[in-house]
Protein backbone atom coordinates (compact mmCIF):
# COMPACT_ATOMS: atom_id res chain seq x y z
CA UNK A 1 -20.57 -101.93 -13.61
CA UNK A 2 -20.04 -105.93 -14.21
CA UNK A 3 -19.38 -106.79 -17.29
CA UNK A 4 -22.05 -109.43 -19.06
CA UNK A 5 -21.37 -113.00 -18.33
CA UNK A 6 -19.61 -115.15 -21.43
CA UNK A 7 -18.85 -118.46 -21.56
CA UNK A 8 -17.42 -120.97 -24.02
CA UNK A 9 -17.48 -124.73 -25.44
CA UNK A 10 -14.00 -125.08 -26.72
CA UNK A 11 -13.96 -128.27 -28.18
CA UNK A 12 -11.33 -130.21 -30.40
CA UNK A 13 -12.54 -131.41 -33.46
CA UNK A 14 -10.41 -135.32 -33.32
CA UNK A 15 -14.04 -137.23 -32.50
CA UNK A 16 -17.27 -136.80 -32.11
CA UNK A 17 -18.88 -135.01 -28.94
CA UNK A 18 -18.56 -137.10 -26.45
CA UNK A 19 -20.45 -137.36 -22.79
CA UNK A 20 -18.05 -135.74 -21.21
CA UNK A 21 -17.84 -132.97 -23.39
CA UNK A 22 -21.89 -132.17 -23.74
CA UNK A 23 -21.67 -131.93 -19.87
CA UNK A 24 -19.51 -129.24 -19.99
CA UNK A 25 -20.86 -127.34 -22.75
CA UNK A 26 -24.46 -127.76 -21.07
CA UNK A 27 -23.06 -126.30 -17.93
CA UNK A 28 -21.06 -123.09 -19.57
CA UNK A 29 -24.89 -123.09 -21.75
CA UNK A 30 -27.09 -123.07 -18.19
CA UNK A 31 -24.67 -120.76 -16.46
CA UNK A 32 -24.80 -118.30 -19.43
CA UNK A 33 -28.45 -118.23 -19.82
CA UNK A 34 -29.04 -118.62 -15.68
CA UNK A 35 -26.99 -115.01 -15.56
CA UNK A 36 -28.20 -113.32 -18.93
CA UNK A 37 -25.21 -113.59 -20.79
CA UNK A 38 -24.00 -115.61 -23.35
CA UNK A 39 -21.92 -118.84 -24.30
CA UNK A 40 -19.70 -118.86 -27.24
CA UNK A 41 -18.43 -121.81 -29.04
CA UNK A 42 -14.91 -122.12 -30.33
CA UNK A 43 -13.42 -124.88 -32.46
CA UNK A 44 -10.06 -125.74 -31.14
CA UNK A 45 -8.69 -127.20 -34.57
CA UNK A 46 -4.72 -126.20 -34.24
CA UNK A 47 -4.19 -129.94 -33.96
CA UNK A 48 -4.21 -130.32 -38.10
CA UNK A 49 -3.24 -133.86 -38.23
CA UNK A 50 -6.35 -134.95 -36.20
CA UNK A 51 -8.55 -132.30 -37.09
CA UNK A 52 -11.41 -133.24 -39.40
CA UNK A 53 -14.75 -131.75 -40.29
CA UNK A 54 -16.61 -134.35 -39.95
CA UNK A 55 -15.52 -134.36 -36.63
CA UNK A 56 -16.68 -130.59 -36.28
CA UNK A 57 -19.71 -131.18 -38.23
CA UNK A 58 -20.53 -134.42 -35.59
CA UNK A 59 -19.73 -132.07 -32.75
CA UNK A 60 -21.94 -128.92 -33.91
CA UNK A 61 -25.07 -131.26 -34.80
CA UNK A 62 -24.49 -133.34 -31.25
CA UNK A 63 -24.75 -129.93 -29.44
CA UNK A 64 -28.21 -128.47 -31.87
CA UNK A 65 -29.50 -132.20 -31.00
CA UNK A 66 -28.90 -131.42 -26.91
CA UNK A 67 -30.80 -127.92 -27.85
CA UNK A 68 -27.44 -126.04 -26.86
CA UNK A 69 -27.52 -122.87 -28.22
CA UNK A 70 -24.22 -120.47 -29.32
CA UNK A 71 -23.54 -116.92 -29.66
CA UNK A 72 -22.83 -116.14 -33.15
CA UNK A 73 -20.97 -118.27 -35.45
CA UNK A 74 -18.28 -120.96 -34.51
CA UNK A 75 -14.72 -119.75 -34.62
CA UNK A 76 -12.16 -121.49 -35.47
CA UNK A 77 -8.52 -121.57 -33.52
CA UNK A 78 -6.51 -122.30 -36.17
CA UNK A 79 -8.09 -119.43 -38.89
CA UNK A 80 -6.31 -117.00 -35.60
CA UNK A 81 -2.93 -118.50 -35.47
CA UNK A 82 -1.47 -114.93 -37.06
CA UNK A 83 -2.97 -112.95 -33.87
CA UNK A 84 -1.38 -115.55 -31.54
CA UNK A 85 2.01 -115.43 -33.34
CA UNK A 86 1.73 -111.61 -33.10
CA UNK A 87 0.87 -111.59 -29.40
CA UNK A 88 4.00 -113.77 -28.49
CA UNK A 89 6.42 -111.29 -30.50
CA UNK A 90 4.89 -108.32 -28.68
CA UNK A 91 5.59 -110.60 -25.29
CA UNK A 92 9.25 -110.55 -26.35
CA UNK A 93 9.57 -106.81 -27.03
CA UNK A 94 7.62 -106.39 -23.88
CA UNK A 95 10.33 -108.64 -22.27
CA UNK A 96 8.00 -111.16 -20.71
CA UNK A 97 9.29 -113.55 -23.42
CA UNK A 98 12.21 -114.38 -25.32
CA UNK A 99 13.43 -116.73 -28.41
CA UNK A 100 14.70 -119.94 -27.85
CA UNK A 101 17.24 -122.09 -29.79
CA UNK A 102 18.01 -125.25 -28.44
CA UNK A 103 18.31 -127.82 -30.99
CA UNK A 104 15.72 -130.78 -30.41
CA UNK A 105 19.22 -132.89 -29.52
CA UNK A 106 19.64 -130.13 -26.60
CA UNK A 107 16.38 -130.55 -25.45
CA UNK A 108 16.56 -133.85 -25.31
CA UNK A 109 20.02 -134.27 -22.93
CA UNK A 110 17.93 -131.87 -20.95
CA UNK A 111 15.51 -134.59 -20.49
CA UNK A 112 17.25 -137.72 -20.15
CA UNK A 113 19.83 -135.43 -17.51
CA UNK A 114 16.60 -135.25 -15.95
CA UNK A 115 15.59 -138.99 -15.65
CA UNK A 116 18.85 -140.04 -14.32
CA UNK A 117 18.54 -137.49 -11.79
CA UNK A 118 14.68 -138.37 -10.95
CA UNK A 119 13.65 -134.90 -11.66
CA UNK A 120 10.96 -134.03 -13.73
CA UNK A 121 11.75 -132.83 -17.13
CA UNK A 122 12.18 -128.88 -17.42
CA UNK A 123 13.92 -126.69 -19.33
CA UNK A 124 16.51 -125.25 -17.71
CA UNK A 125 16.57 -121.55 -18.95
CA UNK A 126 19.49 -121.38 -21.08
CA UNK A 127 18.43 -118.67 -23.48
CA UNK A 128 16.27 -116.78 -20.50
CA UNK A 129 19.16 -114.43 -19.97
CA UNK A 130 21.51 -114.62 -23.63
CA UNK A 131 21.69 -112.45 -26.03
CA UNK A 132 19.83 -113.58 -29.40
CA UNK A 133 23.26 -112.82 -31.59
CA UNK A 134 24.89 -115.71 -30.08
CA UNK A 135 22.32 -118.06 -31.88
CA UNK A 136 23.36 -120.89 -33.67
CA UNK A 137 23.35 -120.63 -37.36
CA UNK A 138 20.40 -122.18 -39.39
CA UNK A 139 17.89 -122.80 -35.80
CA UNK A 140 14.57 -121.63 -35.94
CA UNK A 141 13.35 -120.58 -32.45
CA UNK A 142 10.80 -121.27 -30.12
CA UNK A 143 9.32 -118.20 -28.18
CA UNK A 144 9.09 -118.97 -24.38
CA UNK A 145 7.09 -117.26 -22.10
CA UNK A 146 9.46 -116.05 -18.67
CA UNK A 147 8.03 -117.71 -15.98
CA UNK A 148 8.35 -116.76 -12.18
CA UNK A 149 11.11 -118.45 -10.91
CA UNK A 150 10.43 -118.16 -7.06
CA UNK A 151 7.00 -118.01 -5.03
CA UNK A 152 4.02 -119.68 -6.23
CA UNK A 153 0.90 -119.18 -8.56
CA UNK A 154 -2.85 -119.33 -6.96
CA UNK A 155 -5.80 -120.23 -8.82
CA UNK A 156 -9.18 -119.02 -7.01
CA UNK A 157 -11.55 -121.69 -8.66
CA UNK A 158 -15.31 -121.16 -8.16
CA UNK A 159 -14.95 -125.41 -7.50
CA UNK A 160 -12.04 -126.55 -6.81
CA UNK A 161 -11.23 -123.51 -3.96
CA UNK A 162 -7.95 -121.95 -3.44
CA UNK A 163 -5.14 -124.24 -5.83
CA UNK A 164 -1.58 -123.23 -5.13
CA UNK A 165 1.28 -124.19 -7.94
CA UNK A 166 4.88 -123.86 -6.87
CA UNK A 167 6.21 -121.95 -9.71
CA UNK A 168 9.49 -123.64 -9.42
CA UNK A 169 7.41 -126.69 -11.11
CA UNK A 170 6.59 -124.40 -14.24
CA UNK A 171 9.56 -123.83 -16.38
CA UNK A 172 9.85 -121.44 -19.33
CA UNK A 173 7.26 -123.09 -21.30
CA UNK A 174 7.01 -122.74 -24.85
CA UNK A 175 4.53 -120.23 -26.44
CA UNK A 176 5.25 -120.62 -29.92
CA UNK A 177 7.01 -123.55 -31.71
CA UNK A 178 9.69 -122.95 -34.50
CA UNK A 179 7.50 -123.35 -37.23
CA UNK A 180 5.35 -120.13 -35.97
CA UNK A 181 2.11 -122.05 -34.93
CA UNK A 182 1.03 -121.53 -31.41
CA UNK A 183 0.88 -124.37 -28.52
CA UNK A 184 -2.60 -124.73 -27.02
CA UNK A 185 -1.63 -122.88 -23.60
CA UNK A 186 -0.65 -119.42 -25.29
CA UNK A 187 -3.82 -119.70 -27.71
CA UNK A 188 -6.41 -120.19 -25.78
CA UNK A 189 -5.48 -117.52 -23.69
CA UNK A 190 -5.44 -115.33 -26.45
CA UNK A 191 -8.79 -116.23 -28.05
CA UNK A 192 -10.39 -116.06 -24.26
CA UNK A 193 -9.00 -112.89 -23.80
CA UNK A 194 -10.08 -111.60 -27.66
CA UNK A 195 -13.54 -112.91 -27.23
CA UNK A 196 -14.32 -111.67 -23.54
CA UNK A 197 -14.82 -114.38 -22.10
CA UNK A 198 -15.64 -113.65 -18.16
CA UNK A 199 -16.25 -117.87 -16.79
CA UNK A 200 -14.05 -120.94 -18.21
CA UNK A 201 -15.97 -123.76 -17.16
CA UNK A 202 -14.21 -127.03 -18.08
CA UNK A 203 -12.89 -130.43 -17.13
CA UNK A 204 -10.66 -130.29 -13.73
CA UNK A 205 -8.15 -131.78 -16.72
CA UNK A 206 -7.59 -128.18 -17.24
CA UNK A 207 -6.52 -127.42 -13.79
CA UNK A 208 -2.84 -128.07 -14.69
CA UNK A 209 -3.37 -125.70 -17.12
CA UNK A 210 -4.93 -123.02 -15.52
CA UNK A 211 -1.74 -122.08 -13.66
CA UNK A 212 0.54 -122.15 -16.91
CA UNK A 213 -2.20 -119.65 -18.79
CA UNK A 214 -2.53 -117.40 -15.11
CA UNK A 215 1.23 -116.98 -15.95
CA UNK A 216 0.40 -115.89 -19.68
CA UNK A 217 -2.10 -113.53 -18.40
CA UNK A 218 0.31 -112.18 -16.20
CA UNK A 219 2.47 -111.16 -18.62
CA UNK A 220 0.21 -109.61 -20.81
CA UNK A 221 -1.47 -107.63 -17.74
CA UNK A 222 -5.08 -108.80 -18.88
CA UNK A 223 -7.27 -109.94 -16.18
CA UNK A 224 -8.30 -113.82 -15.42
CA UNK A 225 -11.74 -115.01 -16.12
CA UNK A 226 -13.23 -116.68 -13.29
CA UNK A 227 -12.57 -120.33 -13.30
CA UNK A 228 -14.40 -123.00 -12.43
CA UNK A 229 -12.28 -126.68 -12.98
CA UNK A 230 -15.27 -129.57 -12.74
CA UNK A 231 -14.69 -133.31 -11.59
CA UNK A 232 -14.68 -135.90 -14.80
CA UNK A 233 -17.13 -138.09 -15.05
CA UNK A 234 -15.93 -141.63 -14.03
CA UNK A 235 -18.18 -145.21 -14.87
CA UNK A 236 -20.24 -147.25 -12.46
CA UNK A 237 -16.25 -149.11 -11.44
CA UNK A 238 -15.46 -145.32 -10.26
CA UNK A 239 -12.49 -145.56 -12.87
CA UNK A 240 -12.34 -142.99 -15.34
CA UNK A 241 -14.77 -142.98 -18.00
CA UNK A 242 -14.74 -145.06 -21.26
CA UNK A 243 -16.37 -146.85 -24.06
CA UNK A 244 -17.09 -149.87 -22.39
CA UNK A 245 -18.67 -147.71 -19.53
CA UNK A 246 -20.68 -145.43 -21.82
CA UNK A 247 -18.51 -142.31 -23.42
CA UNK A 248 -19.78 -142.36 -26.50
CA UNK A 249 -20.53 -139.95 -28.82
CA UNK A 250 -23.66 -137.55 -28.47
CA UNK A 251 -25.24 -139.35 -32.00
CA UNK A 252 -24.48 -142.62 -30.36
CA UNK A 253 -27.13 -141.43 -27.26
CA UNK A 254 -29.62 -140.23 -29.79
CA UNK A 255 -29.29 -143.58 -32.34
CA UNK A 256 -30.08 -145.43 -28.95
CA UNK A 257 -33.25 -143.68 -28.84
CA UNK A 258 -32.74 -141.22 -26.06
CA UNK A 259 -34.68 -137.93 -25.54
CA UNK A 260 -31.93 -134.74 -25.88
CA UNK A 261 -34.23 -133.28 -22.38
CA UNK A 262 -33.79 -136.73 -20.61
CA UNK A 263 -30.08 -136.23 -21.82
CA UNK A 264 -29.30 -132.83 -20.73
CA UNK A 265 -31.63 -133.64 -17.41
CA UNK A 266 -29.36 -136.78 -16.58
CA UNK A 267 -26.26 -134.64 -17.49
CA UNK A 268 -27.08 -131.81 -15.05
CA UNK A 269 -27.21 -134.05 -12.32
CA UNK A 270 -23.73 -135.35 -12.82
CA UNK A 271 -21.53 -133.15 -10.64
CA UNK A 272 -24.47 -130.98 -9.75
CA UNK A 273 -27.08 -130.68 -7.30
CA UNK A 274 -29.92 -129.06 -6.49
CA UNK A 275 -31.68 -130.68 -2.93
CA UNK A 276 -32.82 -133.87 -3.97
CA UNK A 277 -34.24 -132.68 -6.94
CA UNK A 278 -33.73 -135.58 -9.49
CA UNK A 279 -36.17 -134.41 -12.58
CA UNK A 280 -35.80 -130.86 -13.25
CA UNK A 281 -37.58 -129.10 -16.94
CA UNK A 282 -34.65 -127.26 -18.53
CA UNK A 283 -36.47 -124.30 -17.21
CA UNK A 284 -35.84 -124.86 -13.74
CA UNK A 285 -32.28 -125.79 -14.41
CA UNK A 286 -31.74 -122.54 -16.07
CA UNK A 287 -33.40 -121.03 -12.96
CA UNK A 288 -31.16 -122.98 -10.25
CA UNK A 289 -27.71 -123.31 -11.88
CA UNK A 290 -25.06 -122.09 -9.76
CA UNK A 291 -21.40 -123.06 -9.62
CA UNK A 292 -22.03 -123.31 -5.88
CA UNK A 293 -24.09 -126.37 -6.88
CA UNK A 294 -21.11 -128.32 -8.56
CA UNK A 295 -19.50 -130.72 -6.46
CA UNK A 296 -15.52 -131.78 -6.24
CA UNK A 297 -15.87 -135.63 -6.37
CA UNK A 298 -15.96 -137.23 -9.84
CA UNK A 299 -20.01 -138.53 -11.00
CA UNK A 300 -20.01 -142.25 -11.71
CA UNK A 301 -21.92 -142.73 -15.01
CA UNK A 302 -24.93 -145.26 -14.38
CA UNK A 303 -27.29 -146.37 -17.84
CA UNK A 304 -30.33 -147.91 -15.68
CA UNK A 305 -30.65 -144.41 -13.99
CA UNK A 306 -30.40 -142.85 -17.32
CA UNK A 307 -32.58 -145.82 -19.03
CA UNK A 308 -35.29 -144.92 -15.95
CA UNK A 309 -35.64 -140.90 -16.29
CA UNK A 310 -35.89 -141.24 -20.23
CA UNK A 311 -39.03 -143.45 -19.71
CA UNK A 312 -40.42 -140.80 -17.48
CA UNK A 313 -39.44 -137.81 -20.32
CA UNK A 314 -41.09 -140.64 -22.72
CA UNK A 315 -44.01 -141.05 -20.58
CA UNK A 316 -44.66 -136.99 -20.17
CA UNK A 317 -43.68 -135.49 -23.72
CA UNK A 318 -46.36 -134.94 -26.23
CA UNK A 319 -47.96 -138.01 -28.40
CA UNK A 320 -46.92 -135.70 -31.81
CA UNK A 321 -43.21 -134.63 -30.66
CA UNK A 322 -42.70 -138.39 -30.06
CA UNK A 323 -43.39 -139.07 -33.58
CA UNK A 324 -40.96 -136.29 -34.34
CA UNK A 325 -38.63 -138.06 -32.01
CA UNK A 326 -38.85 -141.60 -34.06
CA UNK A 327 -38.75 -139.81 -37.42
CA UNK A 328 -34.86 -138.22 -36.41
CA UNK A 329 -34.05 -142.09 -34.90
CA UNK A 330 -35.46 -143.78 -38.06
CA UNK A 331 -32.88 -141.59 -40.10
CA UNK A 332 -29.73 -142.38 -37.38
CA UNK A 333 -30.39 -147.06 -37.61
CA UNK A 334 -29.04 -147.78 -40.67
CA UNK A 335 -31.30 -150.00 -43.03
CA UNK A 336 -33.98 -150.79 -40.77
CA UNK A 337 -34.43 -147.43 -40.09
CA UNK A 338 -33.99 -146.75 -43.78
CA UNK A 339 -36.79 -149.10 -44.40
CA UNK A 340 -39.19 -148.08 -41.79
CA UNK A 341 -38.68 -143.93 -42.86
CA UNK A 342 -39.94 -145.05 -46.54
CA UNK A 343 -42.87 -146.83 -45.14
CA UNK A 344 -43.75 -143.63 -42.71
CA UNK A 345 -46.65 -141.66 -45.08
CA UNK A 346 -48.87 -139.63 -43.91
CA UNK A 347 -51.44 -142.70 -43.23
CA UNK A 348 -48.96 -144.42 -41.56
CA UNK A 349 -47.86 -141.05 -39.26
CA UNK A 350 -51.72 -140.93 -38.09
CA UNK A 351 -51.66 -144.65 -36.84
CA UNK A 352 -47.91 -144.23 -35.20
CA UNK A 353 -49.62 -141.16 -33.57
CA UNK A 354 -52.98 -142.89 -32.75
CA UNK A 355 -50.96 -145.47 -31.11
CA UNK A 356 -48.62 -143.67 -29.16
CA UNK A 357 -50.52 -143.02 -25.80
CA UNK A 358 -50.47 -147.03 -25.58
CA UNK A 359 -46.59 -147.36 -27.03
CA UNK A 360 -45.35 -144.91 -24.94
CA UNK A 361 -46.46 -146.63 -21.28
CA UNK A 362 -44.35 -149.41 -21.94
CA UNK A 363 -41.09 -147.65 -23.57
CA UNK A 364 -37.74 -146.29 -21.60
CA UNK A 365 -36.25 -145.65 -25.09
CA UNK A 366 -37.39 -144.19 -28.53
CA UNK A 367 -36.44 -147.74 -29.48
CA UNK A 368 -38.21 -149.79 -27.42
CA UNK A 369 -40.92 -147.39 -29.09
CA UNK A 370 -40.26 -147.95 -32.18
CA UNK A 371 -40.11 -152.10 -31.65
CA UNK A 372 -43.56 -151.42 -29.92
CA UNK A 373 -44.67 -150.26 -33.01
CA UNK A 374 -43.22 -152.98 -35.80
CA UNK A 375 -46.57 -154.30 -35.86
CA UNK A 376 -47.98 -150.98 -37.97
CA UNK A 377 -45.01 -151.22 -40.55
CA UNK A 378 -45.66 -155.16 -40.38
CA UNK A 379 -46.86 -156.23 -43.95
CA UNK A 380 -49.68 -159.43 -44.45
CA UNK A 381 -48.98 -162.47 -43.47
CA UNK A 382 -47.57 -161.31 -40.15
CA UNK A 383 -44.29 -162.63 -39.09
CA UNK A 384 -45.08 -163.94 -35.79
CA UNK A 385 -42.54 -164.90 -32.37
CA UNK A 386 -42.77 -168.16 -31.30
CA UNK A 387 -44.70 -167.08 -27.93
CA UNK A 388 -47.42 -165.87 -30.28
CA UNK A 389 -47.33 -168.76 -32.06
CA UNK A 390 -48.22 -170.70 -28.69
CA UNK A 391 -51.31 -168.74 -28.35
CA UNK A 392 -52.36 -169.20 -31.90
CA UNK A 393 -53.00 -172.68 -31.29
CA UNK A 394 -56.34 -174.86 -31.59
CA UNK A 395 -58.28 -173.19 -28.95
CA UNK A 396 -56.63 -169.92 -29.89
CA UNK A 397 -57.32 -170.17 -33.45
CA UNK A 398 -61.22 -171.05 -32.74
CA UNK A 399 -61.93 -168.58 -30.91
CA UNK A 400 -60.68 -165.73 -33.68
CA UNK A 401 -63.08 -167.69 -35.98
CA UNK A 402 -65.85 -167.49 -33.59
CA UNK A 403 -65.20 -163.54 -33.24
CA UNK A 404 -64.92 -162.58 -37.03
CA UNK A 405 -68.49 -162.66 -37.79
CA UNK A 406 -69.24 -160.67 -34.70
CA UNK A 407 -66.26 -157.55 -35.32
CA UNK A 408 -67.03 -158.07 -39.21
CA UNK A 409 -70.87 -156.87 -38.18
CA UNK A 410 -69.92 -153.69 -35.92
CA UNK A 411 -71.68 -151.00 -37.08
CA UNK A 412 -68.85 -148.85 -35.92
CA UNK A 413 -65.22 -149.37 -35.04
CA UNK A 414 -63.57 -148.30 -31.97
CA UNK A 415 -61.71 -149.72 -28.79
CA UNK A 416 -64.45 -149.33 -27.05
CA UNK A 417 -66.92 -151.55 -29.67
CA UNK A 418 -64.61 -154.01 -30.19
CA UNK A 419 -63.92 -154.99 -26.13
CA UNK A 420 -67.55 -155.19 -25.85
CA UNK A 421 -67.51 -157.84 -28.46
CA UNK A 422 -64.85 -159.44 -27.30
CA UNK A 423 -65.69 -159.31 -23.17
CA UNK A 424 -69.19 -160.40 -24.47
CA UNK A 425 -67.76 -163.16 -26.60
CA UNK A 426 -65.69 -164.62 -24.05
CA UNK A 427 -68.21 -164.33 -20.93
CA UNK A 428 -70.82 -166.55 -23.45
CA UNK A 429 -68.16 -169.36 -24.13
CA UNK A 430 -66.92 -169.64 -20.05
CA UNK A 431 -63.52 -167.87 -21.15
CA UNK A 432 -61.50 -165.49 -19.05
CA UNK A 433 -61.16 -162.89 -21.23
CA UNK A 434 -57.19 -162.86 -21.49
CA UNK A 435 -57.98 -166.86 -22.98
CA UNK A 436 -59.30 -164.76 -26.33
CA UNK A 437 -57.50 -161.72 -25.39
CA UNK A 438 -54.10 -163.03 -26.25
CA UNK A 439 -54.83 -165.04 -29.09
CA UNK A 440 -56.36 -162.04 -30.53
CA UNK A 441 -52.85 -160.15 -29.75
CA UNK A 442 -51.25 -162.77 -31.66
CA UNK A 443 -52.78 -162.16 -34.77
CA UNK A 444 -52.88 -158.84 -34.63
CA UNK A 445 -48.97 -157.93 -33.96
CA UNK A 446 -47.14 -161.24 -34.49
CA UNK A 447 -46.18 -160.76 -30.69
CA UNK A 448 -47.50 -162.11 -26.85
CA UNK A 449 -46.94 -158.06 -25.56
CA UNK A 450 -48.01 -154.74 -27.40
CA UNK A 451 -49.85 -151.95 -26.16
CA UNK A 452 -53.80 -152.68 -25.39
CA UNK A 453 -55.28 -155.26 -27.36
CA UNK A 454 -58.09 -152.88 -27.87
CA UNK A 455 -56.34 -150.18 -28.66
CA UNK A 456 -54.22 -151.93 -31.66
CA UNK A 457 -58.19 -152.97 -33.36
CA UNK A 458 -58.57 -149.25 -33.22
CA UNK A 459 -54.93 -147.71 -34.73
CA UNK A 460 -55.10 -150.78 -37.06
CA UNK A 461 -59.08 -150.03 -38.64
CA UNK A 462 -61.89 -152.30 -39.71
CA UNK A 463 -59.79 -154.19 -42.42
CA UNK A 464 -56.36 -154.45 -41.66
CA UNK A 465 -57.79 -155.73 -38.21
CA UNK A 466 -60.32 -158.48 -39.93
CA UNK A 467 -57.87 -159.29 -42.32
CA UNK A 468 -54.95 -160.01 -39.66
CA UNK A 469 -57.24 -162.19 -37.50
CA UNK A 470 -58.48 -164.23 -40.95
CA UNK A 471 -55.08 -164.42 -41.64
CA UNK A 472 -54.28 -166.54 -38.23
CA UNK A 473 -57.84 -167.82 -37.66
C-alpha cells in the first residue's frame, strides 16, 4: 500500500517570503492537495544570527495571504537540534561516521594546499581511519559523515531526470560542528525523515544538495523521498532574479494591490504548464498539477503579464470581496491608507461597493482601484487636476449652472434619471453630450477619467452630487 503523499515549505526565516519562495511552497501546496495528502511547513531557523521572528511572522502571514494552507503547526529546526545531535552519535557507533579534530589552522592548509594545486577544497580524510585516543588535547570535534570514496551517487529527480555525482567530488562532509549544533545537510534530512515526508519539491539550488543528503540517507538505511529539483525563476534580462527585476517580498505584491488568486495563478505558470492554458481557478490547478508539467528551463519573471491577468481576476471577482480586498491594502500603504481606513464607515463601504462594477472595468491593480475611487473619500471643495480644471472653464462652468435647476427638480435619483437630464439638456443647447459630460466629471471627482459619469451621480446621492456641481458651477 503507498504511503499518503507529504510535502513541505522549508523556509529560512532571514527575510520575508519572497517570489521565489511562494512558488515553491504553492507547488509542494497543489501537489499535496492534487494527490490527497498533505504539505507541512517547517521553519528552518538553525541560522540564529539571521533568524528573526518577524521574519517568520512575515513569512507565515505571506503564505495565509496566498491562501496556502499547512498541516498542523509550524515546526521549528532549531527547537530539534538535540534529535539531530543524537542521530549523528548513533551514525558514529553505527560506523557510518566518525569525530573529527582538525584544528581550524589544519583545515585551513588543507585549503590553501588546495588552491595552489587548482583543486577544489576537500578534506582529505585524516581522522576517517584514526583512532579517537590520538586526539589532540583541548579540540572539540566535528562529526563527519563517511562518504563513498569510489563510484558515483544518482539522483532520480521527477524534473531534472537521472543526475549523476562522482562521489570522489563529495568529501567527508561535516554533520555536526564542534559546538554540537547541526549543519543544514544532516538536519534536514533528519526532520524529512522524522516528519514523513514522501516529495521534496524545491529550488534546483538544492540539487547540489540532494546528493550530499542521498549519502546521509544511505547511512542511516532510511529511504529517499522522491525529489523533484525546479528551475529558479530568472527576470525579463534571463539573469537570475532580483529586486530590481521583481523578488520582493509576498507583502510587497499585496501592498501593490495584487489579488493572492491572480498571484498564485501567475505563479503556477512559471515553470509549469498545462496546454496553453494561461488562466486557470485554483480548482483546476489543484485538478491538473503534475510534476510531469514542470519544465527544466528557468521562467523569466514579466510584471505587464502579471499587471494583465490581475485586471482580469479584478474584472471577474465579486463587487463585495473587492471591497474586502481594498480594506487589507488600505491597512498595508502607510498614512494614506491610514487615512482612507478611518474614513471607510459603513456609509462610505455602501458607496465603495455601489461603485465598484464601474471602478473595477478600468483597474489592473487594487490600487488603481482604490485611486479610482479618491473621489468618494474626497472632502468639499474638491481638489481638482489640472485637466479637470480645463474642462471647468466658461462654457464648462455654464453649462453645470444650466443643469442644477433641472437634477435639483428630479423627483427621483438614479443613473438612469440623471442621463436623461443631462442627454436632454445637451441635445436642447446643440451640445454633444461629452461637451457637458466632462465638465460634469470635473466637478464631480476633481478628475478628466472616473468610472461613468452617470454612475458617480448615483454612488455619490442627491446632495453630495448638487453640492459638488454648485461647488464648480
Amino acid at each position: 500500500m503507498t504511503k499518503p503523499v507529504v510535502t513541505r515549505f522549508a523556509p529560512s526565516p532571514t527575510g520575508f517570503l519572497h517570489i521565489g519562495g511562494a512558488r515553491t511552497a504553492l507547488f509542494n501546496w497543489l501537489y499535496a492537495r492534487r494527490t490527497g495528502g498533505t504539505m507541512l511547513l517547517r521553519i528552518e531557523d538553525t541560522d540564529r544570527e539571521r533568524s528573526t521572528q518577524a521574519a517568520v511572522d512575515a513569512i507565515l502571514d505571506g503564505l495565509t495571504w496566498l491562501g496556502l494552507t499547512w498541516e498542523g503547526e509550524a515546526i521549528s529546526q532549531f527547537q530539534r537540534a538535540e534529535r539531530h545531535a543524537e542521530v549523528a552519535r548513533g551514525l558514529v557507533e553505527a560506523g557510518k561516521a566518525y569525530y573529527c579534530y582538525c584544528t581550524p589552522q589544519e583545515l585551513e592548509a588543507m585549503r590553501e594546499s588546495a588552491k595552489a594545486e587548482g583543486r577544489p577544497p576537500r578534506y582529505d580524510g585524516r581522522w576517517r581511519d584514526r583512532d579517537p585516543s590520538e586526539a589532540p588535547a583541548g579540540v572539540k570535534p566535528a562529526i563527519r559523515i563517511k562518504a563513498p570514496l569510489d563510484g558515483e551517487t544518482a539522483i532520480d529527480d521527477q524534473v531534472q531526470g537521472r543526475v549523476v555525482f562522482p562521489n570522489k567530488d563529495l568529501d567527508d562532509f561535516i554533520i555536526l560542528r564542534s559546538d554540537g549544533t547541526p549543519t543544514y545537510m544532516h538536519a534536514v534530512v533528519v526532520d524529512d525523515h522524522d516528519m514523513g515526508v514522501t516529495h521534496i519539491i524545491r529550488g534546483d539550488d538544492h540539487l547540489t544538495n540532494a546528493a550530499r543528503q542521498a549519502i546521509i540517507y544511505g547511512a542511516l538505511g532510511w529511504d529517499i523521498p522522491v525529489m523533484a529539483h525546479i528551475p529558479l525563476i530568472h527576470g525579463p534580462d534571463g539573469a537570475k532574479l532580483s529586486k530590481r527585476h521583481g523578488a520582493l517580498g509576498v507583502d510587497a505584491y499585496r501592498a501593490m494591490g495584487y489579488l493572492p488568486a491572480a498571484l498564485r495563478n501567475y505563479l503556477v505558470r512559471l515553470g509549469w504548464a498545462h496546454g496553453d492554458a494561461e488562466i486557470l481557478s485554483t480548482d483546476e490547478m489543484i485538478e491538473l498539477f503534475d510534476l510531469a508539467g514542470i519544465g527544466r528551463s528557468p521562467s523569466r519573471f514579466d510584471f505587464a503579464k502579471l499587471e494583465n491577468l490581475n485586471g482580469h481576476y479584478i474584472r471577474s471577482t465579486p463587487d463585495a470581496e473587492l471591497v474586502r480586498h481594498v480594506e487589507t491594502v488600505l491597512d498595508h500603504i502607510g498614512p494614506t491608507g491610514a487615512d482612507l481606513k478611518a474614513k471607510l464607515d459603513e456609509a462610505m463601504r455602501a458607496k465603495l461597493l455601489a461603485a465598484m462594477p464601474g471602478l473595477k472595468e478600468r483597474a489592473k491593480t487594487v490600487l488603481e482601484l482604490i485611486d479610482g475611487a479618491q473621489f468618494l473619500f474626497a472632502a468639499r471643495p474638491l481638489p481638482v487636476d489640472e485637466r479637470a480644471a480645463a474642462l471647468l472653464d466658461e462654457t464648462g462652468r455654464s453649462a453645470l449652472g444650466a443643469l442644477l435647476p433641472r437634477l435639483d427638480a428630479l423627483p427621483d435619483w438614479s443613473a438612469a434619471s440623471t442621463e436623461a437630464v443631462v442627454r436632454a439638456y445637451a441635445e436642447e443647447a446643440g451640445l454633444k453630450l461629452g461637451k457637458v459630460a466632462q465638465p460634469l466629471r470635473a466637478a464631480l471627482t476633481g478628475r478628466s477619467t472616473s468610472p461613468p459619469v452617470f454612475d458617480v451621480l448615483a454612488v455619490l446621492g442627491r446632495d453630495e452630487s448638487l453640492a459638488r456641481i454648485r461647488d464648480a458651477a
